[in-house]
Protein backbone atom coordinates (compact mmCIF):
# COMPACT_ATOMS: atom_id res chain seq x y z
CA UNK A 1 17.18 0.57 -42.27
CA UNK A 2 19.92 -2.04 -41.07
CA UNK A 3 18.13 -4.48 -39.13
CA UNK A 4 19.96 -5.94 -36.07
CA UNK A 5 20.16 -9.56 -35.24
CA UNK A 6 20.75 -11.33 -31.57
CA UNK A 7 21.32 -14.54 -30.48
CA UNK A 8 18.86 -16.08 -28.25
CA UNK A 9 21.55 -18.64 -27.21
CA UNK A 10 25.03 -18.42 -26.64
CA UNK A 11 25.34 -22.16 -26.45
CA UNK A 12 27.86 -23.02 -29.06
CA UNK A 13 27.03 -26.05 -31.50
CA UNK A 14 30.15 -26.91 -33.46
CA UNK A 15 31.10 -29.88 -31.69
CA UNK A 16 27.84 -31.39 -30.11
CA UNK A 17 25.42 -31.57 -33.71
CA UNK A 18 22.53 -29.39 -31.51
CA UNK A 19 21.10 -26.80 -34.10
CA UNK A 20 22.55 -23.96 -34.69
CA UNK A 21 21.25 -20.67 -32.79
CA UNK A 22 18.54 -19.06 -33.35
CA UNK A 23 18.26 -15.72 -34.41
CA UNK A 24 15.93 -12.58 -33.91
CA UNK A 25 15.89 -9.25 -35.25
CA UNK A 26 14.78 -6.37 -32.87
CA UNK A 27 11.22 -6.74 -34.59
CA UNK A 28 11.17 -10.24 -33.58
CA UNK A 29 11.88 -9.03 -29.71
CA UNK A 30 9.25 -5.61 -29.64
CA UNK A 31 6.65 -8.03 -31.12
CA UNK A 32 7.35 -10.18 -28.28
CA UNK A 33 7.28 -7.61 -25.55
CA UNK A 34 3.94 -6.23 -27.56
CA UNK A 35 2.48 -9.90 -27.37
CA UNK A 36 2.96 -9.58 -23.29
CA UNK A 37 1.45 -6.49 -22.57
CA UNK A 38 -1.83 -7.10 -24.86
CA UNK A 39 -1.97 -10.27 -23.22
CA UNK A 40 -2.17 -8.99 -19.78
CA UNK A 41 -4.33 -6.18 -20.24
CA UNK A 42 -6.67 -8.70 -22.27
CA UNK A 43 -6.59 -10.73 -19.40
CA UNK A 44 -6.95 -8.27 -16.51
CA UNK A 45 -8.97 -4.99 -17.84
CA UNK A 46 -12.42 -6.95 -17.61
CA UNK A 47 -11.88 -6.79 -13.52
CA UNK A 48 -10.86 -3.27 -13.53
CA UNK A 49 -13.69 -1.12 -12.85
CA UNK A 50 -13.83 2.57 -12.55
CA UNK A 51 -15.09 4.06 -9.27
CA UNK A 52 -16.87 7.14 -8.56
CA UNK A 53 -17.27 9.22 -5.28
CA UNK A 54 -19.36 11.45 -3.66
CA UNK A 55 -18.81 13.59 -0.77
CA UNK A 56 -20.35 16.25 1.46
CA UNK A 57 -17.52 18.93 1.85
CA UNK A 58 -18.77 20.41 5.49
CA UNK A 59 -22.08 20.92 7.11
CA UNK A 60 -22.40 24.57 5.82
CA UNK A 61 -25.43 25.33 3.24
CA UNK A 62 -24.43 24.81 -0.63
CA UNK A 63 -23.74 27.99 -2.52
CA UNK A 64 -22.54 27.99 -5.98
CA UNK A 65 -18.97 28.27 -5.05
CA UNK A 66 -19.79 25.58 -2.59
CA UNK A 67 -21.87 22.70 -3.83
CA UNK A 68 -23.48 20.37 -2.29
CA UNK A 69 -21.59 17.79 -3.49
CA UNK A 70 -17.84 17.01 -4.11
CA UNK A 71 -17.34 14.54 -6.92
CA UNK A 72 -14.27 12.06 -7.77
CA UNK A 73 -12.91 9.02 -9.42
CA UNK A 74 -10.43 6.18 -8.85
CA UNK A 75 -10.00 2.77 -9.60
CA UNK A 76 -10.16 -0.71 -8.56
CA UNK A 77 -10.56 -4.00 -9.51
CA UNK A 78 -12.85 -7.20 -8.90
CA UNK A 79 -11.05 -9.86 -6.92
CA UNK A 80 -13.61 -12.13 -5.64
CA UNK A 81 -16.55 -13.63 -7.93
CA UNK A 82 -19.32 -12.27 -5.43
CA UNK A 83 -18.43 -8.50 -6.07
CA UNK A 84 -15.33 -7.82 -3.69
CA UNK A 85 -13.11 -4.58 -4.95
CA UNK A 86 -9.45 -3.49 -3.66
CA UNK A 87 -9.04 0.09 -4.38
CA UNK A 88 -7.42 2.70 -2.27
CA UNK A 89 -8.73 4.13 1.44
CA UNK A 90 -8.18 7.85 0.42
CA UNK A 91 -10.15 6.95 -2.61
CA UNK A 92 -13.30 6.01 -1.21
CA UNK A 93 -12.58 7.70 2.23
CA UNK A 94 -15.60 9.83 3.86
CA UNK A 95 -17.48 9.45 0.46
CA UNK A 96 -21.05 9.76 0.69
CA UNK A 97 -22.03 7.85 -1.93
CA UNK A 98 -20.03 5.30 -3.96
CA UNK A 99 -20.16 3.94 -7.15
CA UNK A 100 -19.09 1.71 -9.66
CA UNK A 101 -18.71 1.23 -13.28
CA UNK A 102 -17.93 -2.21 -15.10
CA UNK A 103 -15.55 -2.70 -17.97
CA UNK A 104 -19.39 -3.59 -20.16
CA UNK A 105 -20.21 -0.31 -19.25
CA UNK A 106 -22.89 -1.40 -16.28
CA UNK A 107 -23.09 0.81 -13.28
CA UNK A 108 -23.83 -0.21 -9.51
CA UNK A 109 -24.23 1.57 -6.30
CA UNK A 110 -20.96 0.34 -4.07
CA UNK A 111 -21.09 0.04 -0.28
CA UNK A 112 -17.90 0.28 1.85
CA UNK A 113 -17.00 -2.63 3.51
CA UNK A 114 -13.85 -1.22 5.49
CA UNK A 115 -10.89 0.69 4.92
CA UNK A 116 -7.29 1.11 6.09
CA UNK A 117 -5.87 4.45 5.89
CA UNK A 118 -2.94 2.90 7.31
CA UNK A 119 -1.95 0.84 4.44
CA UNK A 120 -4.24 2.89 1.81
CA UNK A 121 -6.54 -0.06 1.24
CA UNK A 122 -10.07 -0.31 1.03
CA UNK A 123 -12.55 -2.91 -0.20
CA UNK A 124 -16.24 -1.85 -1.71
CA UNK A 125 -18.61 -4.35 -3.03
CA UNK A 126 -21.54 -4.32 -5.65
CA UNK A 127 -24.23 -6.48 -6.03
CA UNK A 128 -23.25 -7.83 -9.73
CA UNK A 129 -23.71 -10.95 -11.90
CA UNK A 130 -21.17 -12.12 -14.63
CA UNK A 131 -17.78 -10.91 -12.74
CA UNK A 132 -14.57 -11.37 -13.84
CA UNK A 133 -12.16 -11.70 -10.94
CA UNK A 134 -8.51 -11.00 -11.44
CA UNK A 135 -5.83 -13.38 -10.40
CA UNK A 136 -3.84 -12.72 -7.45
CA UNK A 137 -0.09 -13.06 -7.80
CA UNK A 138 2.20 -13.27 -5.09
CA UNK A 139 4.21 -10.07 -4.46
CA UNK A 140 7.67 -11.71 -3.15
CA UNK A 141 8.30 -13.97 -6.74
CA UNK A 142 8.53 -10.21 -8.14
CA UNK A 143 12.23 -8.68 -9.63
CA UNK A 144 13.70 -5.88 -10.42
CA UNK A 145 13.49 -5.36 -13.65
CA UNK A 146 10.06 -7.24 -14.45
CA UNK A 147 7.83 -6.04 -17.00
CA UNK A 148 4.49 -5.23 -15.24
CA UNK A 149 1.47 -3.21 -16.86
CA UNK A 150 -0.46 -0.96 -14.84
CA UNK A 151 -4.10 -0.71 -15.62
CA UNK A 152 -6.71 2.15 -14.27
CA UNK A 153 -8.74 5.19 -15.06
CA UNK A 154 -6.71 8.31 -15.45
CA UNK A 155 -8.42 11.20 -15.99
CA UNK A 156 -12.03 8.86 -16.37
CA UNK A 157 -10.06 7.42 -19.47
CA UNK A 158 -11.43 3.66 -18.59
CA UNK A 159 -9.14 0.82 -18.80
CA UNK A 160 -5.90 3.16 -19.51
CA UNK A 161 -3.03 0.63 -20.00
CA UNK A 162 0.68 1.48 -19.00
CA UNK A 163 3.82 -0.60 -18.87
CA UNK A 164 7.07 -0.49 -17.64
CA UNK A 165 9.45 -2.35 -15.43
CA UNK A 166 9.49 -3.34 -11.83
CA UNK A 167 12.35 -0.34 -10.22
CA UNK A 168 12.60 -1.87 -6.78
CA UNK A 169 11.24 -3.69 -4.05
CA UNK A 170 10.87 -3.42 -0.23
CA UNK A 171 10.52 0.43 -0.56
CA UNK A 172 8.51 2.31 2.22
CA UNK A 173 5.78 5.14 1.85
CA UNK A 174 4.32 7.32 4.24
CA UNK A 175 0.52 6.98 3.89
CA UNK A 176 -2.22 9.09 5.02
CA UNK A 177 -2.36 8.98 8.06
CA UNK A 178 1.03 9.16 9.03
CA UNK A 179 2.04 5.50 9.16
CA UNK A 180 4.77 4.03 7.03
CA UNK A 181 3.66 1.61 4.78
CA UNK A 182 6.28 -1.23 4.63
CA UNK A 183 7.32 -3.45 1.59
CA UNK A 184 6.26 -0.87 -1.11
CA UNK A 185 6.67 -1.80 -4.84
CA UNK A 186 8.29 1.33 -6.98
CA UNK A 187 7.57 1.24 -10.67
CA UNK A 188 7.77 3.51 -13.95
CA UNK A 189 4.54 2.51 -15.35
CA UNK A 190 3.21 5.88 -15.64
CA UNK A 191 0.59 6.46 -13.28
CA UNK A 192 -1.79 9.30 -13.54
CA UNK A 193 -4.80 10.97 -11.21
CA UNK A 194 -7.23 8.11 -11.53
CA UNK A 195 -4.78 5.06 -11.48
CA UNK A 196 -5.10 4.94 -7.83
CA UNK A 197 -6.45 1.38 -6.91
CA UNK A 198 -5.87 0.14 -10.08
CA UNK A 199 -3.74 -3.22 -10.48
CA UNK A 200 -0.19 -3.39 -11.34
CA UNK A 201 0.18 -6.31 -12.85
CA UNK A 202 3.25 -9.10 -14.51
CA UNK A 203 3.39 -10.47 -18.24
CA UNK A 204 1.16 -13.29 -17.18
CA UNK A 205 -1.70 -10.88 -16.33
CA UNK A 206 -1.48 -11.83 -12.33
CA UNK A 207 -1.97 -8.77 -9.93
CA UNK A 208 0.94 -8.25 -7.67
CA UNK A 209 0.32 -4.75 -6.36
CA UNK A 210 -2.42 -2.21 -5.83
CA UNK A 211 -1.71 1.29 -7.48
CA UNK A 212 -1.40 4.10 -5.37
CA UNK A 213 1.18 6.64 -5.19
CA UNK A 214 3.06 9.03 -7.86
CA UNK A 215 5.85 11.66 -7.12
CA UNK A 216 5.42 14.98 -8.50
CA UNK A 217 7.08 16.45 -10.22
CA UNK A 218 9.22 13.71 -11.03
CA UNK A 219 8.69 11.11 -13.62
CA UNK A 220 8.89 7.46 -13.59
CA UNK A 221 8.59 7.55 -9.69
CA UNK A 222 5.20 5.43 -9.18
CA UNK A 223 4.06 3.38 -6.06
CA UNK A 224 1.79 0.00 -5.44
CA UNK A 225 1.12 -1.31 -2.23
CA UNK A 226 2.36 -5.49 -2.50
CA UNK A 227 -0.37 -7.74 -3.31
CA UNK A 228 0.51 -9.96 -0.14
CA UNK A 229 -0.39 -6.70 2.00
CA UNK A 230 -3.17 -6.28 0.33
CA UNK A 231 -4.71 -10.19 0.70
CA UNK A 232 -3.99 -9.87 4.38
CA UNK A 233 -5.61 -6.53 4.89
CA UNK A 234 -8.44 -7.31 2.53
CA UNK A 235 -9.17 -10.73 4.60
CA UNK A 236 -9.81 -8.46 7.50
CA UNK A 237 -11.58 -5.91 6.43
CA UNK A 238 -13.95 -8.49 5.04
CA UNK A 239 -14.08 -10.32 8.36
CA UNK A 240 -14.60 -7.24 10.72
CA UNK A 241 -14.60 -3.96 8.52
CA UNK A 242 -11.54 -2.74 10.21
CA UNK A 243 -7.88 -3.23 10.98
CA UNK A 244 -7.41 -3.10 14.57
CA UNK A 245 -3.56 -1.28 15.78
CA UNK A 246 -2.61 -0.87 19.37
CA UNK A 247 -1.36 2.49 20.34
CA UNK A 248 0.18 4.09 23.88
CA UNK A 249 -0.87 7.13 23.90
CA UNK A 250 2.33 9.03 23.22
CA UNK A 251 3.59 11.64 20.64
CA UNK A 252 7.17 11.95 20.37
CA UNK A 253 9.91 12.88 17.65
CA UNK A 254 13.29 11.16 16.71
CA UNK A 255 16.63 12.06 18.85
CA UNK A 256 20.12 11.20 18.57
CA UNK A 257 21.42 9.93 21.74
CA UNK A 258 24.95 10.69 23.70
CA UNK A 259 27.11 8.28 22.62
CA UNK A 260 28.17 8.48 26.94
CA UNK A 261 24.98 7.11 27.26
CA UNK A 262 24.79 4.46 24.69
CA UNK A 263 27.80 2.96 26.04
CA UNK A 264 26.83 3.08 29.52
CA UNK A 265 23.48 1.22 29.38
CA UNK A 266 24.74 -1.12 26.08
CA UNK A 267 21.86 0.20 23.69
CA UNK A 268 21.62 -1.24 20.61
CA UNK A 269 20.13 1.90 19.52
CA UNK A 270 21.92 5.23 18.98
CA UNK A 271 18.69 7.23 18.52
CA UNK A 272 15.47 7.11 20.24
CA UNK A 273 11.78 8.52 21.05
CA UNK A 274 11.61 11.97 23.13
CA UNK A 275 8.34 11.79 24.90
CA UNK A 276 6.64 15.46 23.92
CA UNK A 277 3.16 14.45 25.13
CA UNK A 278 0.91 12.00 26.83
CA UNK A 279 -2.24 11.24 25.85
CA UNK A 280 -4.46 12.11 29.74
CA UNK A 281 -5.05 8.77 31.00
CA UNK A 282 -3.66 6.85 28.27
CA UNK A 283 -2.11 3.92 28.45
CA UNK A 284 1.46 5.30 28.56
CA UNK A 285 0.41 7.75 30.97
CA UNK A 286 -0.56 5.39 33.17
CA UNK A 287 2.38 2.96 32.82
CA UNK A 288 4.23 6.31 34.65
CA UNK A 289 5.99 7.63 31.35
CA UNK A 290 6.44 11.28 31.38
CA UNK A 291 7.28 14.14 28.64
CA UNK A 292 11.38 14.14 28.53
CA UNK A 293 11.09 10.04 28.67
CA UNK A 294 13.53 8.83 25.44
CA UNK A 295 12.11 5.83 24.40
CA UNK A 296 14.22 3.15 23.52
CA UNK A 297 12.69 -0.42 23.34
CA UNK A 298 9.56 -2.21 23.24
CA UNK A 299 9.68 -5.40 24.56
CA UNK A 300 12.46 -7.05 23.37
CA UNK A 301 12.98 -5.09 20.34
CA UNK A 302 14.80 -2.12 20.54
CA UNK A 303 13.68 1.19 18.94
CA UNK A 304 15.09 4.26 17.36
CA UNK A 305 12.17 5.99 15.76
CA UNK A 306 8.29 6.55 15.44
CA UNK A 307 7.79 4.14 12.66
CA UNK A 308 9.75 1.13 14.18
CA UNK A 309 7.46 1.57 17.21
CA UNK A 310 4.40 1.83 14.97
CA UNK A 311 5.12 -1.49 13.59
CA UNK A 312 5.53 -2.82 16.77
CA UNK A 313 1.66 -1.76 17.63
CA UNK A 314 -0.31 -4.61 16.19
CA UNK A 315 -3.11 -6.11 16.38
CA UNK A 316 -1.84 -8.80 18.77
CA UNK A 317 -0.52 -6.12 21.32
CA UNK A 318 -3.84 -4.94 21.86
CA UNK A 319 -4.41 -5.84 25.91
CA UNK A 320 -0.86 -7.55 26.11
CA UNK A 321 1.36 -6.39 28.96
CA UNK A 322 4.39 -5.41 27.25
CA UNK A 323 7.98 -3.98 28.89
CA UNK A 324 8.65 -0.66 27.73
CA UNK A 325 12.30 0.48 27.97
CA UNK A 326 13.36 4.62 28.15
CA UNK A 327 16.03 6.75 29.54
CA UNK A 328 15.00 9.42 31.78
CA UNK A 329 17.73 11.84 33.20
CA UNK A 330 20.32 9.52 32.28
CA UNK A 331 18.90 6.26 33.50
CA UNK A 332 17.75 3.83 32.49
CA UNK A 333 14.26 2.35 33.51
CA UNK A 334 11.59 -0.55 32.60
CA UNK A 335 7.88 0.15 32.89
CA UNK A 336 5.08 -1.90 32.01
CA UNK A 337 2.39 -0.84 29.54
CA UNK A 338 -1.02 -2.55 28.19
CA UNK A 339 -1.37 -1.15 24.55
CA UNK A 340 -5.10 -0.34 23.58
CA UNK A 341 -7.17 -0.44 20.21
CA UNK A 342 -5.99 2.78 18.39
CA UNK A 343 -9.14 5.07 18.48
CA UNK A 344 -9.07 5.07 14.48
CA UNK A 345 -9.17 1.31 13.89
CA UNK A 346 -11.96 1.25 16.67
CA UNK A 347 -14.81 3.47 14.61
CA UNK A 348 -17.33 1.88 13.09
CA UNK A 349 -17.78 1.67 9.57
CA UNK A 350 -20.43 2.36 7.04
């Protein structure tokens, strides 16, 4: 077989007396790109662990079409030396019983310390000696076109290694519970049932996102939620156990507005919020919105959909009088509104 050759550098040397080019054959470049992947998982598969769920279906009695138990598996990986885990919320979510298995093949009871269905993270932690902790990158050094290897347990296959390139960044996903999840890291390093809260990780074996997602039935369409997320949410949830989100009390759906209308009032919007409902005694209810209300800025920031309003609703806006700007009948009108603690982010945890 003919045996290609590349240059490395296209720096010319005739004239300056540097050394001439050197040269590698395609063999030379696969061993290479070999070299980086075993290197990464060598460095990162002692932190991934493989975690298994149990669950209580319903309240009914068991029958042998409905056990007593529901059983499942994800992943996730150690992050802190004292037994911290990132995996995913609808891994772990409303499990029973949680547990983990290390890469040595010990096995722990987990206990939830606090998930986020919003961003589909959730931390665990086990009561473990002789941790490895994985590194934590920084999501926003990242390219296009990076080699990253995903690592996870597809299928209970433990410490399944995948690689592939970064495909692009900033991407959104809708998670759970509804929410978009912003700044989204797309990848085709195959991921598989299992993978989810597994790392996705660069050459040099630092984590910069946290498995999640796969499009079906397409291929090469896989999801991580950015490692800089992920530190932020995980900080939390170790602090209090929960993410706390303002909300209004309001469920709407996206409109188009009349352009007559968009002129007259000088909206930077062309699309806005239709009020359909009010939650009774909520706090948009008792700012004085009603159902027909278009919603078309919060604060200072205008708004032309559900989402951009969601990520409006932060933490800090919990209790803050805020101006809330809508059309109703063709005006335009400013009412005040005091965003509470979203009734989600308020439950305890286990």
């Amino acid at each position: 077989m003919q045996r290609v050759l590349r240059l490395v550098s296209n720096q010319s040397s005739q004239s300056t007396g540097a050394a001439p080019p050197i040269l590698q054959s395609d063999d030379d470049l696969l061993d290479a790109y070999s070299a980086a992947v075993t290197a990464a998982a060598e460095r990162v598969s002692p932190s991934v662990v493989n975690v298994e769920i149990r669950q209580r279906p319903d309240n009914r009695q068991p029958s042998p079409s409905r056990p007593m138990e529901l059983r499942g598996s994800g992943s996730g990986f150690v992050f802190t030396p004292d037994g911290f885990i990132l995996t995913n919320s609808h891994v772990v979510h409303r499990a029973s019983r949680l547990g983990v298995t290390l890469p040595d093949g010990r096995s722990f009871e987990a206990h939830l310390i606090g998930e986020d269905p919003d961003t589909d993270l959730a931390v665990i932690r086990v009561n473990a000696d002789g941790l490895v902790p994985a590194t934590l990158g920084d999501s926003k050094s990242i390219r296009v076109g990076q080699l990253v290897v995903a690592i996870g347990n597809p299928y209970g296959f433990q410490c399944t290694v995948t690689a592939g390139v970064v495909s692009a960044l900033g991407r959104s996903l809708r998670s759970h519970s509804g929410r978009l999840i912003d700044d989204v890291v797309q990848t085709d390093a195959a991921l598989n049932p299992g993978n989810s809260g597994g790392p996705l990780v660069t050459s040099r074996g630092e984590v910069i996102g946290v498995n999640t997602a796969v499009i079906l039935p397409a291929q090469g369409l896989c999801f991580a939620i950015a490692i800089n997320t992920a530190k932020h949410v995980a900080g939390l949830l170790i602090r209090n156990g929960k993410i706390r989100r303002g909300h209004i009390g309001v469920a709407g759906q996206n409109v188009t507005l009349q352009r007559r209308l968009v002129h007259q009032h000088s909206l930077a919007v062309t699309s806005g919020i239709l009020v359909i409902s009010l939650e009774p005694k909520g706090p948009a209810h008792r700012a004085g919105l009603r159902e027909g209300d278009v919603i078309v800025a919060y604060g200072s920031h205008p708004v032309a959909s559900i989402d951009e309003l969601h990520r409006l609703l932060t933490e800090e806006q919990v209790g803050t009088k805020i101006e809330l700007t809508l059309l109703r009948s063709g005006e335009k009108l400013t009412l005040e509104v005091v965003p509470e603690e979203s009734a989600r982010s308020a439950q305890a945890l286990r």
